[in-house]
Protein backbone atom coordinates (compact mmCIF):
# COMPACT_ATOMS: atom_id res chain seq x y z
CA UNK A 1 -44.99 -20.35 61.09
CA UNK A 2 -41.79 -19.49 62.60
CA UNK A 3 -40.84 -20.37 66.23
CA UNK A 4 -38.03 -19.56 68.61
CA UNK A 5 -37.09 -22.26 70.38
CA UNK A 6 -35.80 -20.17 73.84
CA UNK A 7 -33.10 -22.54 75.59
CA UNK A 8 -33.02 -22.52 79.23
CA UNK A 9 -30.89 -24.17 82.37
CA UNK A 10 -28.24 -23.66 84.96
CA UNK A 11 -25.73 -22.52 83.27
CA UNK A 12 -22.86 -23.79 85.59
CA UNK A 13 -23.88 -27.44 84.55
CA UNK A 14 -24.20 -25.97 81.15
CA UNK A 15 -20.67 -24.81 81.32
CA UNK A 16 -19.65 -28.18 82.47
CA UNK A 17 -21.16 -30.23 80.04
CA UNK A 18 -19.43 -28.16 76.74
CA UNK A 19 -17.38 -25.87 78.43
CA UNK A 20 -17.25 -22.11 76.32
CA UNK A 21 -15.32 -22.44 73.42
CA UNK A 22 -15.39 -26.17 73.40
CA UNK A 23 -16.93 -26.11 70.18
CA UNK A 24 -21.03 -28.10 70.21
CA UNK A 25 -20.98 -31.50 71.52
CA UNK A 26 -21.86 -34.21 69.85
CA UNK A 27 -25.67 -34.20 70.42
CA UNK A 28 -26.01 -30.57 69.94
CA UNK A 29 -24.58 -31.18 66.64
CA UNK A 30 -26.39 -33.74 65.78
CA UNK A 31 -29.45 -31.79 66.66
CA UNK A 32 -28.22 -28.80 64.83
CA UNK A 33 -27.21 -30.95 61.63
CA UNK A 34 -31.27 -33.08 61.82
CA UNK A 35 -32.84 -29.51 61.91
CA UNK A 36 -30.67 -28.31 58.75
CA UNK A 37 -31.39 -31.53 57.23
CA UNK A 38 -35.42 -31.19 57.90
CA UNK A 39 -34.68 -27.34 56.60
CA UNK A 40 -36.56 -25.54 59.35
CA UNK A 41 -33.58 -23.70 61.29
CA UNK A 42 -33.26 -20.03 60.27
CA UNK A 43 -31.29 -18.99 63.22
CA UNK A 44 -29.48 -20.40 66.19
CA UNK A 45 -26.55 -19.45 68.40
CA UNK A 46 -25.39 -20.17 71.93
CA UNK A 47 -24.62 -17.23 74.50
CA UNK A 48 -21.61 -16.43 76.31
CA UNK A 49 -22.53 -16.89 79.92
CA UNK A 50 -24.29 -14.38 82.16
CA UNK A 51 -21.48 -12.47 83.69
CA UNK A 52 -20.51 -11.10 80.48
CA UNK A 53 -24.45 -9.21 79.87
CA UNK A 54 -25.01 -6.08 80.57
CA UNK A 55 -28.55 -4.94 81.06
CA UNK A 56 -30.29 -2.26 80.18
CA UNK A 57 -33.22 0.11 81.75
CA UNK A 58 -34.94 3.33 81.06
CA UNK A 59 -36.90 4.95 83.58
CA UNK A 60 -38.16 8.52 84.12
CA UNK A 61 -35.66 9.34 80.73
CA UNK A 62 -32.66 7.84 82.97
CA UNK A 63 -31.00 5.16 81.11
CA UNK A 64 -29.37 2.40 83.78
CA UNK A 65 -26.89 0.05 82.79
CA UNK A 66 -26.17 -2.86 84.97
CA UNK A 67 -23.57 -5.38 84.32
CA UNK A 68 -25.06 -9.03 84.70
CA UNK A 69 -28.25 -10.53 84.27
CA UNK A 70 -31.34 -8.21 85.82
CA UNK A 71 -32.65 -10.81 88.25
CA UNK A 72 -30.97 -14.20 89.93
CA UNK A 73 -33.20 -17.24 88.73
CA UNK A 74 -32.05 -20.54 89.07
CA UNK A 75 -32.22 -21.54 85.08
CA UNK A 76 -30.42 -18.71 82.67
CA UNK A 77 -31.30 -17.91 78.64
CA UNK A 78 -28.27 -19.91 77.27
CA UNK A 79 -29.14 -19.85 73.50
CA UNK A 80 -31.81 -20.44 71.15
CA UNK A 81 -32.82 -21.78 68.11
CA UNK A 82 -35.47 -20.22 65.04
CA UNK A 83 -37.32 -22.37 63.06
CA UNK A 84 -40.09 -22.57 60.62
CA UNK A 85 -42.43 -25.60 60.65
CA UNK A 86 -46.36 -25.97 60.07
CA UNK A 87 -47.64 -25.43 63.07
CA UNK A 88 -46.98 -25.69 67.40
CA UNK A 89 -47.27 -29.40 67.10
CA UNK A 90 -44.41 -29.75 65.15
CA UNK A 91 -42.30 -26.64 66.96
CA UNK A 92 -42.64 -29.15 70.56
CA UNK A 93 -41.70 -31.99 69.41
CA UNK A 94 -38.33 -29.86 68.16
CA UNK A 95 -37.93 -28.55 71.20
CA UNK A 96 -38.21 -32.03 72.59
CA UNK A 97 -35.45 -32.98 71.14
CA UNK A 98 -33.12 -30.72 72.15
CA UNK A 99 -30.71 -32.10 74.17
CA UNK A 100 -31.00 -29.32 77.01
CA UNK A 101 -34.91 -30.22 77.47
CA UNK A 102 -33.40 -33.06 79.54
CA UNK A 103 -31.83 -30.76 82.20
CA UNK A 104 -33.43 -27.73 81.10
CA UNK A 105 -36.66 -26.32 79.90
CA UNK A 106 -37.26 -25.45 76.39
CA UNK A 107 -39.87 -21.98 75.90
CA UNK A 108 -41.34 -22.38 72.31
CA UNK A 109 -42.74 -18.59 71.36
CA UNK A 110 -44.54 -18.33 67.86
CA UNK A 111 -42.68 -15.03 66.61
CA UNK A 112 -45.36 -12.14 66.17
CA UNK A 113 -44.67 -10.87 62.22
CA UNK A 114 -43.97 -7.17 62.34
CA UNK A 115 -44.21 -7.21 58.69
CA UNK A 116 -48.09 -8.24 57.80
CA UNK A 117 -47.02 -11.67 57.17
């Protein structure tokens, strides 16, 4: 079953930690490289921090477009990860190992098929 593992945290400390551009540090890549190895990671990407989004909103037929994230939280979406493994048991204990579920919080979503799969 497939899995998105949704990556969450304050993304100043984020920044800090593997500034943008800095390339993965070393436990992200060892992360990344023990998922490739176990070959459950379909997808997985980091994003560029929240000043750069631009949001979108339709209301009434009006389209809004507002630069930055929609609401202030204190932990932003900062990447994530897709993955296919048995079952939810098995999709935790991934996102248990991520590195960022030590300053961070880790959503695992089963993906709902669109396709009849």
């Amino acid at each position: 079953m497939k899995y998105m593992l949704l990556i969450h945290g304050e993304e100043a400390k984020m920044n800090l930690a593997t500034p943008p551009g800095a390339g993965m540090s070393p436990e992200f890549a060892a992360y990344d490289e023990a998922m490739r190895k176990a070959g459950i990671v379909l997808a997985g990407e980091r994003l560029r921090p929240t000043n750069t989004a631009t949001s979108v909103r339709v209301k009434d037929g009006k389209t809004d477009v507002l630069d930055g994230p929609y609401a202030e939280t204190k932990e932003q979406f900062g990447g994530f990860y897709m993955i296919d493994v048995p079952d939810i048991d098995q999709a935790v204990a991934w996102a248990a190992r991520c590195p960022a579920a030590r300053n961070g919080t880790i959503e695992v979503r089963p993906i709902w098929p669109t396709n009849g799969q």
